[in-house]
C-alpha atoms as a PDB file:
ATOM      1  CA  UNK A   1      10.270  38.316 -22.893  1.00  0.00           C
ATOM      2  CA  UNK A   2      12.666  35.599 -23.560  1.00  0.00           C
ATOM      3  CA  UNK A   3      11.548  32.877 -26.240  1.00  0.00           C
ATOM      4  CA  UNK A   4      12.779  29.516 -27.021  1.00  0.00           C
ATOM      5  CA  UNK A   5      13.107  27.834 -30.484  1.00  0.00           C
ATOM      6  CA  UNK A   6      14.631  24.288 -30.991  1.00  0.00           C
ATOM      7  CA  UNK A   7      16.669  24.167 -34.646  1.00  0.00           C
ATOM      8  CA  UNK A   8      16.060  21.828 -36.943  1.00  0.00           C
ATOM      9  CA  UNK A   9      19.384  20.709 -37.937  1.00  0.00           C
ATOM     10  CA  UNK A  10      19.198  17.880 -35.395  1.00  0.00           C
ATOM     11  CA  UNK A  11      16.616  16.849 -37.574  1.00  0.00           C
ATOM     12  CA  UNK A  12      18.705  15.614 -40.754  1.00  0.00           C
ATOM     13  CA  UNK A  13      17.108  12.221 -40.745  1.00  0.00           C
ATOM     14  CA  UNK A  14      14.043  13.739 -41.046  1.00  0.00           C
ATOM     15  CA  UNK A  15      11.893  15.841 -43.124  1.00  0.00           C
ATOM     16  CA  UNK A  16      11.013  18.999 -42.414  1.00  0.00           C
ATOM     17  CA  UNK A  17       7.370  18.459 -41.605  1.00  0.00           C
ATOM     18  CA  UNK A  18       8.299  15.892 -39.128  1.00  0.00           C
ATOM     19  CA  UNK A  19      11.098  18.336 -37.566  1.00  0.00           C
ATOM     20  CA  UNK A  20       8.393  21.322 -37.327  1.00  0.00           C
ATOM     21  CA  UNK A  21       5.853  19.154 -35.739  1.00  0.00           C
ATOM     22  CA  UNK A  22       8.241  17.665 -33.082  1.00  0.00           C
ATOM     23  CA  UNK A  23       9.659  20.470 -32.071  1.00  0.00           C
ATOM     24  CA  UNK A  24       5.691  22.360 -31.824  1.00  0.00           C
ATOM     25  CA  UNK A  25       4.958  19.044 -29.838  1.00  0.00           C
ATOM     26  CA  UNK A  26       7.728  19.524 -27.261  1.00  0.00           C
ATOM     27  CA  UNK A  27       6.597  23.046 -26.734  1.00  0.00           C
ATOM     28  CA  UNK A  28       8.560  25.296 -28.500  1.00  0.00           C
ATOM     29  CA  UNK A  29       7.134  28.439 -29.325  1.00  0.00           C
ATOM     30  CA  UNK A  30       9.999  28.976 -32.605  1.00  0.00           C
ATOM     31  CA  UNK A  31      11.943  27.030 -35.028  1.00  0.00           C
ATOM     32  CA  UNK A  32      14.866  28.028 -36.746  1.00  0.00           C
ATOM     33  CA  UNK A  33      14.882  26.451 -39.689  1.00  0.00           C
ATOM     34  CA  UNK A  34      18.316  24.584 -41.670  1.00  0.00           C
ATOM     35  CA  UNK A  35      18.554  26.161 -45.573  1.00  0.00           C
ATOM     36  CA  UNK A  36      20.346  23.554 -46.721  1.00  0.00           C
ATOM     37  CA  UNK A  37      19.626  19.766 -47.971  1.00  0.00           C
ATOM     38  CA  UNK A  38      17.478  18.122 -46.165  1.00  0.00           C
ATOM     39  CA  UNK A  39      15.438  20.825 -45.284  1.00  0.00           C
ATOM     40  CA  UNK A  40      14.626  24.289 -46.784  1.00  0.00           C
ATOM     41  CA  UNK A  41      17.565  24.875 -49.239  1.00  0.00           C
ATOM     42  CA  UNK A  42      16.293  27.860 -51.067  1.00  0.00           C
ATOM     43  CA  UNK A  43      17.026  26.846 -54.503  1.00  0.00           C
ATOM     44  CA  UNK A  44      14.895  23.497 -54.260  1.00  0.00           C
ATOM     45  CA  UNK A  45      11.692  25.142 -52.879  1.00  0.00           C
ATOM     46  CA  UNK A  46       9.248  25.717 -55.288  1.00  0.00           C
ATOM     47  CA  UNK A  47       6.282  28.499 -54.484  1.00  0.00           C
ATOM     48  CA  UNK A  48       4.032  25.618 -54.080  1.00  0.00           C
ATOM     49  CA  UNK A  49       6.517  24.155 -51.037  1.00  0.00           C
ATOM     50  CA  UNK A  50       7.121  27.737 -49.836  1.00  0.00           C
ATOM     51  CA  UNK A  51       3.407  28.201 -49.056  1.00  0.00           C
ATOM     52  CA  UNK A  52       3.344  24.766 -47.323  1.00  0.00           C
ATOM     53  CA  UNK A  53       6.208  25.690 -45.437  1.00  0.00           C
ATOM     54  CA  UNK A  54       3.859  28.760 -44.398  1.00  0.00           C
ATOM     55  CA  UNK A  55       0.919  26.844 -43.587  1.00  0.00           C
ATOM     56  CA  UNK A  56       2.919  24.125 -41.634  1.00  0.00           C
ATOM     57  CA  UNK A  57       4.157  26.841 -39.614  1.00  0.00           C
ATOM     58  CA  UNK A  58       0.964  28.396 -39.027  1.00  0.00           C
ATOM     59  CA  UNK A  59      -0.451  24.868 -37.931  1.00  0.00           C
ATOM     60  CA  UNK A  60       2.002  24.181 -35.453  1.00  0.00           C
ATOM     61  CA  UNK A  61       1.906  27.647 -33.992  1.00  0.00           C
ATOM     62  CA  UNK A  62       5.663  27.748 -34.674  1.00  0.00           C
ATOM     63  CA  UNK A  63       7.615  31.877 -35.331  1.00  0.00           C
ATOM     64  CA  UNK A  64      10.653  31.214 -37.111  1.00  0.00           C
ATOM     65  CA  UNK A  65      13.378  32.314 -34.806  1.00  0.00           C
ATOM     66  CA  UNK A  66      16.335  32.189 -37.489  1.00  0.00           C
ATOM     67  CA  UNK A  67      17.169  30.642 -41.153  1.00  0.00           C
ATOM     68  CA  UNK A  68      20.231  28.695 -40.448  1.00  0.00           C
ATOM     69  CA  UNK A  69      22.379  29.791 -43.491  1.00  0.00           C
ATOM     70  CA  UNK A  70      25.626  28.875 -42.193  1.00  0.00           C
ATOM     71  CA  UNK A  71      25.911  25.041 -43.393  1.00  0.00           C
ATOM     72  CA  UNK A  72      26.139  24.790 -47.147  1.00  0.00           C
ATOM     73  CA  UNK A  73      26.188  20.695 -47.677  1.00  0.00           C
ATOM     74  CA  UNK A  74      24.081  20.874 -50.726  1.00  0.00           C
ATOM     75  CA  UNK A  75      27.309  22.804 -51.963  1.00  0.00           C
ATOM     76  CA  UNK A  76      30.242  21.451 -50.307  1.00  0.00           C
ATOM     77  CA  UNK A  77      30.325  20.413 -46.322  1.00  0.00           C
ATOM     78  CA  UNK A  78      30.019  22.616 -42.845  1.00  0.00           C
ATOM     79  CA  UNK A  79      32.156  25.156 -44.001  1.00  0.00           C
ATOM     80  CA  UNK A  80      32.739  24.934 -47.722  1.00  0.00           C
ATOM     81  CA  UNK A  81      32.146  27.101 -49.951  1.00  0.00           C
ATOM     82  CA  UNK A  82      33.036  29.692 -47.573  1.00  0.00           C
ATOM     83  CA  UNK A  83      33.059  33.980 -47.660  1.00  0.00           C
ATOM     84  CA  UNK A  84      36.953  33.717 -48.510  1.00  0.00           C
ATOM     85  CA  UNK A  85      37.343  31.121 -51.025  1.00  0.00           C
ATOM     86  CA  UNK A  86      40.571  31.610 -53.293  1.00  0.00           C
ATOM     87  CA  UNK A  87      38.534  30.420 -56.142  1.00  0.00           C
ATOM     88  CA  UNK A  88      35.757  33.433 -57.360  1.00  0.00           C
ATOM     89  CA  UNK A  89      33.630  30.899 -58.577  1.00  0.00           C
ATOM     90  CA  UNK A  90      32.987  29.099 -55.475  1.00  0.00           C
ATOM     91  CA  UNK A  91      33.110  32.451 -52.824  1.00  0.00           C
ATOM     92  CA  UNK A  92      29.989  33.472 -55.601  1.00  0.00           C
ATOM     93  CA  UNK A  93      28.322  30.285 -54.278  1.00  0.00           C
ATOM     94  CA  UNK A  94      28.034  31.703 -50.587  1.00  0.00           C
ATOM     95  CA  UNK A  95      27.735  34.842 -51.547  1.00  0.00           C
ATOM     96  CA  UNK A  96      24.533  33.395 -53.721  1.00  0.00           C
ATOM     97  CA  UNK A  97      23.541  31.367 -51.085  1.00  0.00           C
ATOM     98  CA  UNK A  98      23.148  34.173 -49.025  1.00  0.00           C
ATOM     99  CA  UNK A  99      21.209  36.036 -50.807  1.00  0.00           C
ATOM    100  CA  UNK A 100      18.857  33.409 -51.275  1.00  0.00           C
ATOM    101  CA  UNK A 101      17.800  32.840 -48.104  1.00  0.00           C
ATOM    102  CA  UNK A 102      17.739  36.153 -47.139  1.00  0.00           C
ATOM    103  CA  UNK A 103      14.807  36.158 -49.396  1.00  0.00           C
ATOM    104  CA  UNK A 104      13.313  33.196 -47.859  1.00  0.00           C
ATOM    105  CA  UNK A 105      13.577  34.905 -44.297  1.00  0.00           C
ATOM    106  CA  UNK A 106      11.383  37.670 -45.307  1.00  0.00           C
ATOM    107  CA  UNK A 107       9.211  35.213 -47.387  1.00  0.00           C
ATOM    108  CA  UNK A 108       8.808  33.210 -43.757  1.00  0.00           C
ATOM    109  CA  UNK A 109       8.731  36.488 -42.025  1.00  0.00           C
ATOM    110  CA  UNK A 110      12.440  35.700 -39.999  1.00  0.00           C
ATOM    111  CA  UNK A 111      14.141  38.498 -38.677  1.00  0.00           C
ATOM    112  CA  UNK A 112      17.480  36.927 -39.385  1.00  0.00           C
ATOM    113  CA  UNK A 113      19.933  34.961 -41.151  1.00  0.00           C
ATOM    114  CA  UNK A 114      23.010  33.111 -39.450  1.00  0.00           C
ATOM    115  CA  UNK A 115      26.218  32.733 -41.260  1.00  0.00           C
ATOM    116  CA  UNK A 116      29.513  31.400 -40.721  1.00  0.00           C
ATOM    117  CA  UNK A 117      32.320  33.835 -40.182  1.00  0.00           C
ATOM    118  CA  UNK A 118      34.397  33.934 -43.012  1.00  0.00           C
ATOM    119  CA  UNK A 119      36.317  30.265 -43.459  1.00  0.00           C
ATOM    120  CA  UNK A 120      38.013  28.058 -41.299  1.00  0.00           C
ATOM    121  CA  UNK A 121      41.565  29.906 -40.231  1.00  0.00           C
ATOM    122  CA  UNK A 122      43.553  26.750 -40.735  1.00  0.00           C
ATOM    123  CA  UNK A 123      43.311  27.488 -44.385  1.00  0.00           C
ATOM    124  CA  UNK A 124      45.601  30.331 -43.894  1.00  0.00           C
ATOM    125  CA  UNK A 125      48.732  32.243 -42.381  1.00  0.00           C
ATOM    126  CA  UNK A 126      47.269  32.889 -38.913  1.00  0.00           C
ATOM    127  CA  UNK A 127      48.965  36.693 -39.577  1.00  0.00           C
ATOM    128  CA  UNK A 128      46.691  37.380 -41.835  1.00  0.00           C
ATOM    129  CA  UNK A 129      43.624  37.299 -39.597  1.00  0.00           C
ATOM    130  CA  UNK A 130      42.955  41.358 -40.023  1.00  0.00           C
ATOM    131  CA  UNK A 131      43.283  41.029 -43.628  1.00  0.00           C
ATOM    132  CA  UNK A 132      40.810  38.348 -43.584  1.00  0.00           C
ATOM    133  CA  UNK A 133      38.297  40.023 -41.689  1.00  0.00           C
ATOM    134  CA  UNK A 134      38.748  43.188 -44.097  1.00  0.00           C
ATOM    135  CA  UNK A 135      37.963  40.810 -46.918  1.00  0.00           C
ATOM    136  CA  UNK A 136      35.074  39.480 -45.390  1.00  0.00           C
ATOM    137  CA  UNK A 137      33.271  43.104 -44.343  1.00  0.00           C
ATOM    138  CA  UNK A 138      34.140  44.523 -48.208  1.00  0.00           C
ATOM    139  CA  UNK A 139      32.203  41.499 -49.417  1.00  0.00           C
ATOM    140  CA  UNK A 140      29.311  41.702 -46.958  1.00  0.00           C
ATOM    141  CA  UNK A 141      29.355  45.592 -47.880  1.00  0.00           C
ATOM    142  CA  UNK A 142      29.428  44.739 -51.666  1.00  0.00           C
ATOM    143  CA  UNK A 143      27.680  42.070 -52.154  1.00  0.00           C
ATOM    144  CA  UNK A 144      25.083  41.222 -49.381  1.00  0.00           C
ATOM    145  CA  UNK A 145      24.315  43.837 -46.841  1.00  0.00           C
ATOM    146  CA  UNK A 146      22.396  45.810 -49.640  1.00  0.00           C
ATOM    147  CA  UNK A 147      20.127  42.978 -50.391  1.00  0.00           C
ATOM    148  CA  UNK A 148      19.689  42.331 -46.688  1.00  0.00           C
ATOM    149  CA  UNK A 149      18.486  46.087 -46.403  1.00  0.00           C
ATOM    150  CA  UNK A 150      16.075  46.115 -49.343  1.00  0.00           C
ATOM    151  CA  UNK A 151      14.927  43.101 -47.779  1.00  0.00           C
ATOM    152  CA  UNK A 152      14.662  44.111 -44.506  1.00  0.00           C
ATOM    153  CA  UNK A 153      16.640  41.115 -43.501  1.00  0.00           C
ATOM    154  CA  UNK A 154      19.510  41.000 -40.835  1.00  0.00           C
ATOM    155  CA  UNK A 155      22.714  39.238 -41.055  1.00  0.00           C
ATOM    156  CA  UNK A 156      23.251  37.820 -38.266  1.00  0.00           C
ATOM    157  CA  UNK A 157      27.048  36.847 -38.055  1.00  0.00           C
ATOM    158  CA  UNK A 158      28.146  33.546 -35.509  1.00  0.00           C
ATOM    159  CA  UNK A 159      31.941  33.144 -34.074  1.00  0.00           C
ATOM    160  CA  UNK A 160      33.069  30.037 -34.197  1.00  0.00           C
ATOM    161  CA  UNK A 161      36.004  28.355 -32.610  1.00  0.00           C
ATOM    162  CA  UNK A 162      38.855  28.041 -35.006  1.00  0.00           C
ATOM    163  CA  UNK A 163      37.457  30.238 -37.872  1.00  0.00           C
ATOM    164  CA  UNK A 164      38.447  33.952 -38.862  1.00  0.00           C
ATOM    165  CA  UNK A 165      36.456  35.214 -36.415  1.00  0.00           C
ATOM    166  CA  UNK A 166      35.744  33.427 -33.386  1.00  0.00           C
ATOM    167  CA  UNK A 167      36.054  36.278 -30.155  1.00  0.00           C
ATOM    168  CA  UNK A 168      33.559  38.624 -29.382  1.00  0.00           C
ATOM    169  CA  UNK A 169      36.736  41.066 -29.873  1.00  0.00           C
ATOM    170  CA  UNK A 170      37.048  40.041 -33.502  1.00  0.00           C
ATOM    171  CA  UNK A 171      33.227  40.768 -34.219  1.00  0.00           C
ATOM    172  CA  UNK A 172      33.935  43.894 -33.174  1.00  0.00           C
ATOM    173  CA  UNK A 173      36.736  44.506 -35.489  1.00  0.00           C
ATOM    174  CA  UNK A 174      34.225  43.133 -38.302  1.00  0.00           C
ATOM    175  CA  UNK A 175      31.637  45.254 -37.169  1.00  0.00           C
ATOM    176  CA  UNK A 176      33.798  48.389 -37.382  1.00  0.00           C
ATOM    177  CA  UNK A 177      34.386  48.121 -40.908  1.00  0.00           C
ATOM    178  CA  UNK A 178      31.228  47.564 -41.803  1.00  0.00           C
ATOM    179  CA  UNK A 179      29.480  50.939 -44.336  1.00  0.00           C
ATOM    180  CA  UNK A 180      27.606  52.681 -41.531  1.00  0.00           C
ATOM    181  CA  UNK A 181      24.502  52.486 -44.516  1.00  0.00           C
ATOM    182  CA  UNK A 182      23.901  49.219 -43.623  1.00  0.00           C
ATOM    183  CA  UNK A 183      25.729  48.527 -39.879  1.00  0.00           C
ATOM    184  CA  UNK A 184      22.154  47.812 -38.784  1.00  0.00           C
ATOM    185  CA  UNK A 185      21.908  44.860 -41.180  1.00  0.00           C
ATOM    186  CA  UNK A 186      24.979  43.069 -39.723  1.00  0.00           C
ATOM    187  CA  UNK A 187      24.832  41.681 -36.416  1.00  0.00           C
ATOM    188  CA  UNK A 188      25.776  38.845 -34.320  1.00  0.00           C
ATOM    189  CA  UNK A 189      24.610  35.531 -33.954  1.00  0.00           C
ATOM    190  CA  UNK A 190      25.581  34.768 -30.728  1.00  0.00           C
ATOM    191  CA  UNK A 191      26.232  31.074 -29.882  1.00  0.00           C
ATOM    192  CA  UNK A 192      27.409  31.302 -26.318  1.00  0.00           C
ATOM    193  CA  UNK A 193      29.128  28.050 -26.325  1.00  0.00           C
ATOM    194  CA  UNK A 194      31.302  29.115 -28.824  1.00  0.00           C
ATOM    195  CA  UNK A 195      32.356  32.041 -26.620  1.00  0.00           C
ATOM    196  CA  UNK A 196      32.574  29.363 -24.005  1.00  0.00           C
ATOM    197  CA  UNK A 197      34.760  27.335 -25.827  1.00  0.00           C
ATOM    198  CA  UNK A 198      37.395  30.304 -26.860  1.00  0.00           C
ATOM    199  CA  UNK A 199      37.717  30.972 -23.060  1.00  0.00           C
ATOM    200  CA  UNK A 200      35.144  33.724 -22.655  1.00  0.00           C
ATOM    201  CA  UNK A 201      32.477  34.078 -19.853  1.00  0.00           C
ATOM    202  CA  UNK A 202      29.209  33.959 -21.965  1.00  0.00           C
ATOM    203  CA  UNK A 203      27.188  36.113 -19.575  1.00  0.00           C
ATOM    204  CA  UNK A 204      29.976  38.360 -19.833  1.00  0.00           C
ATOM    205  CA  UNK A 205      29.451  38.573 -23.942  1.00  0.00           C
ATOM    206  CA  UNK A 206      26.127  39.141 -23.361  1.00  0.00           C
ATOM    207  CA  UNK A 207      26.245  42.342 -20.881  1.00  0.00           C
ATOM    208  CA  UNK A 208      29.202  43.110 -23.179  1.00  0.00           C
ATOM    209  CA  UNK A 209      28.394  42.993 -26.551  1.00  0.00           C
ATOM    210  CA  UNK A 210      24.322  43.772 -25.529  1.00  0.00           C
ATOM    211  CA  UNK A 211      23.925  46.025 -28.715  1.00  0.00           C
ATOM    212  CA  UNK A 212      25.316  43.822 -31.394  1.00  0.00           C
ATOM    213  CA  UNK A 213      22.693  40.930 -30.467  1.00  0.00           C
ATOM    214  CA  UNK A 214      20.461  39.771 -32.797  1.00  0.00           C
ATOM    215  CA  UNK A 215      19.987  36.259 -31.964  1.00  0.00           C
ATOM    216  CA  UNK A 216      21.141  33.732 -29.582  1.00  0.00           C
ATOM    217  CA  UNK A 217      22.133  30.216 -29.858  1.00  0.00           C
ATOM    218  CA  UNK A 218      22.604  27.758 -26.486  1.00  0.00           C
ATOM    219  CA  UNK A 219      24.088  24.632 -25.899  1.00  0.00           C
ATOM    220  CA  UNK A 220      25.993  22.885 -22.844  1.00  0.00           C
ATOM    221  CA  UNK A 221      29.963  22.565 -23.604  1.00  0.00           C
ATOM    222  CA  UNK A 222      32.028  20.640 -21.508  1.00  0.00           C
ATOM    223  CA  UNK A 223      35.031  21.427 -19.414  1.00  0.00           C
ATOM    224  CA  UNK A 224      37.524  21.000 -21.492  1.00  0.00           C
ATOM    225  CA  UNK A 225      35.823  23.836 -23.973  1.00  0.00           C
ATOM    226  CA  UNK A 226      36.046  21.099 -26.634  1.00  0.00           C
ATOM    227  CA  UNK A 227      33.391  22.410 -29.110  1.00  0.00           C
ATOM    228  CA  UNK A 228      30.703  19.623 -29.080  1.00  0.00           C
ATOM    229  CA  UNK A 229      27.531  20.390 -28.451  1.00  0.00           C
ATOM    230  CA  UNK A 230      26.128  18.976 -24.953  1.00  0.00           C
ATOM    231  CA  UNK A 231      22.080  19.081 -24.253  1.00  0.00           C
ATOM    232  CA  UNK A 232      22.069  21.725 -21.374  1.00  0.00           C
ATOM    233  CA  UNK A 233      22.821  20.878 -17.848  1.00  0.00           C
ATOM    234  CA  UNK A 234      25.461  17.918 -18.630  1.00  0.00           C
ATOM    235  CA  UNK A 235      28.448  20.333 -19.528  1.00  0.00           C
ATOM    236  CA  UNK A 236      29.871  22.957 -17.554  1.00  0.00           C
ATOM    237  CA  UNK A 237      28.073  26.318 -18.888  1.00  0.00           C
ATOM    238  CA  UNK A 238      26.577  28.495 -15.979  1.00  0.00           C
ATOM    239  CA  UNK A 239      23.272  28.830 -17.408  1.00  0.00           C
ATOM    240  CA  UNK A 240      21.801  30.974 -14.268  1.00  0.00           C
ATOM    241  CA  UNK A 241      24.375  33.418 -15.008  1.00  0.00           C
ATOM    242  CA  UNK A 242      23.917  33.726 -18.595  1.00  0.00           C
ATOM    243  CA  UNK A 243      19.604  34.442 -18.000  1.00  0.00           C
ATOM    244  CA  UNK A 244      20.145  36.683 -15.311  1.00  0.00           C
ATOM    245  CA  UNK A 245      22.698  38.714 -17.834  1.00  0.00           C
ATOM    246  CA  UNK A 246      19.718  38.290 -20.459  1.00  0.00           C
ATOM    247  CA  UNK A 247      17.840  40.013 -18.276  1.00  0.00           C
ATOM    248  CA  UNK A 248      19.688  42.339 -17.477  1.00  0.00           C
ATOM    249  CA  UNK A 249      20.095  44.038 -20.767  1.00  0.00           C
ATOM    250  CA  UNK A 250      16.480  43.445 -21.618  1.00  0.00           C
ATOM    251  CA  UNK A 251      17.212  41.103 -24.753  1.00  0.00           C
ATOM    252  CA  UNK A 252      13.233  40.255 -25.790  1.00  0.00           C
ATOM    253  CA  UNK A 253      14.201  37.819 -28.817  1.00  0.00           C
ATOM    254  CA  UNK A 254      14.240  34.363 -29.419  1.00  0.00           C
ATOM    255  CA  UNK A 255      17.241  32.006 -27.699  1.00  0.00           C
ATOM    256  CA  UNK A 256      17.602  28.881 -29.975  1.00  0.00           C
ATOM    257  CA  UNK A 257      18.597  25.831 -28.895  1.00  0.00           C
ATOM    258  CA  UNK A 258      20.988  23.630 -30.960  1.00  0.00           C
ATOM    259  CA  UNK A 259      21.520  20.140 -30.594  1.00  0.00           C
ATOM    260  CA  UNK A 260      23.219  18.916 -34.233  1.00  0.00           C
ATOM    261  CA  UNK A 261      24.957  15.984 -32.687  1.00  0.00           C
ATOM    262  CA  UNK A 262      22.069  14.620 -31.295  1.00  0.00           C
ATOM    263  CA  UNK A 263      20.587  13.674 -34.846  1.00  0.00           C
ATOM    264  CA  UNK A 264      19.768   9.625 -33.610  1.00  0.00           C
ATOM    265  CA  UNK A 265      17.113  11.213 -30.993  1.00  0.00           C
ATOM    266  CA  UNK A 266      16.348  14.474 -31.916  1.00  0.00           C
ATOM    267  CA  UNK A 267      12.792  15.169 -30.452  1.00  0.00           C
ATOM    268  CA  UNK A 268      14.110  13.854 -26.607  1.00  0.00           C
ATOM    269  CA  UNK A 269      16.997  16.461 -26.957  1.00  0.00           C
ATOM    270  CA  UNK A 270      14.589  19.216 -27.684  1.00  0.00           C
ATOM    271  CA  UNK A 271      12.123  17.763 -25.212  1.00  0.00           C
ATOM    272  CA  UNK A 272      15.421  17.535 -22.557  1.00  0.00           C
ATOM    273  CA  UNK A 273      17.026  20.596 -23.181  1.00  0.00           C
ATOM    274  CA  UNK A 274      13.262  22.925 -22.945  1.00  0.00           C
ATOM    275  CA  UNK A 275      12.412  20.947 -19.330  1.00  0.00           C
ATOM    276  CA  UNK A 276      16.102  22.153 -17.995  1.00  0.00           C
ATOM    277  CA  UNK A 277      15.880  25.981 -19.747  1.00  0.00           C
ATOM    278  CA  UNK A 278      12.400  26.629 -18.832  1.00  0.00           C
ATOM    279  CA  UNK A 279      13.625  26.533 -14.677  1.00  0.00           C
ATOM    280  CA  UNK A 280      15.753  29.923 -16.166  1.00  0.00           C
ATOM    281  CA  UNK A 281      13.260  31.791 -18.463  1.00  0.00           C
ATOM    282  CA  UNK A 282      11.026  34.074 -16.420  1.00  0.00           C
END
């Protein structure tokens, strides 16, 4: 059975007491919760606040559907530090970063961790894009895919539009160079309006790419595949196809909904986006 979960990153202004009970109150049965500032950034939770987090949980009835590890603003901004920073020191703070919250995922009992797929590609010589997704897979193999095994973690990573990898093709290629020890561990977030926005058919991906999925983020996009997140049902996304291929490869786990932009009225985009979804979750 399909499940939906509302993310708390369109929750900034908020804490993350108010975030979890809003999003229990407009009927979510998950959360996936932001690890960064403002919300549950691994390094400032202290056992006491872990617990908390635990019972809060537990009193809103709320799974945790994913830790959003892919923003690092406590650090630097969206993207920064990233996986393929020039600078050792800073690449060490993802890499860190990482392994952080992959313990907090198993601490919250979360299947998964997001992450952001390597850097931004305007940082480099667009020929280069193999090389950079070699880089990428020796660190995850070095550095963070063992950790995420003893943990019993997944990393879950997302394609974005205008990073290093941003086509289900180029997951692939990541994928393949993964050690086959811990290929389990590294799978795919997959945010279907980013596919959407790169010019693939996101029900497509899904029938596709069926045995790479760990996790699914939705969102509307627009026509023009600008990539801005829309509450579902105003952009241009053909959500009946993208259940039906859901269905059709049997995917039982949670589908979180992300709404960032929508950070000046939060709860009525989770509340909006659940009423339109729920017509396509059977």
């Amino acid at each position: 059975m399909i499940r939906l979960a509302f993310s708390s990153n369109a929750f900034v202004r908020f804490g993350l007491e108010q975030a979890v009970y809003a999003i229990a109150q407009a009927g979510y049965e998950g959360v996936e919760l932001m690890a960064d500032v403002p919300h549950a950034y691994p390094p400032q939770l202290s056992a006491h606040q872990r617990r908390q987090i635990r019972q809060l949980l537990r009193q809103n009835n709320l799974t945790v559907s994913n830790i959003n590890a892919f923003t690092l603003f406590a650090l630097g901004d969206t993207y920064h530090p990233s996986w393929l920073e020039p600078d050792g020191v800073s690449r060490r703070r993802r890499i860190d970063h990482t392994l952080r919250c992959i313990e907090l995922a198993a601490e919250l009992g979360a299947s998964n961790v997001s992450t952001e797929p390597g850097a931004p590609m305007n940082e480099f010589d667009p020929r280069r894009r193999s090389e950079l997704i070699s880089r990428f897979a020796e660190i995850l193999n070095r550095y963070v895919l063992p950790h995420a095994s003893e943990h019993d973690v997944v990393l879950a990573v997302e394609p974005e539009p205008g990073l290093v990898i941003e086509t289900s093709q180029q997951f692939l290629q990541l994928q393949d160079q993964i050690d086959q020890t811990y290929r389990s561990y590294l799978r795919l977030n997959c945010d279907l309006g980013h596919f959407y926005c790169v010019g693939e058919d996101p029900a497509e991906v899904l029938r596709t790419l069926a045995e790479h999925i760990q996790h699914v983020h939705i969102e509307d996009i627009a026509g023009s595949r600008i990539h801005q997140h829309l509450l579902p049902g105003t952009g241009t996304m053909n959500f009946a196809a993208i259940f039906d291929s859901l269905q059709k490869i049997e995917y039982h786990g949670w589908v979180t909904v992300e709404l960032y932009p929508y950070q000046d009225r939060p709860r009525q985009a989770a509340e909006s986006a659940l009423r339109y979804l729920r017509r396509f979750v059977r």
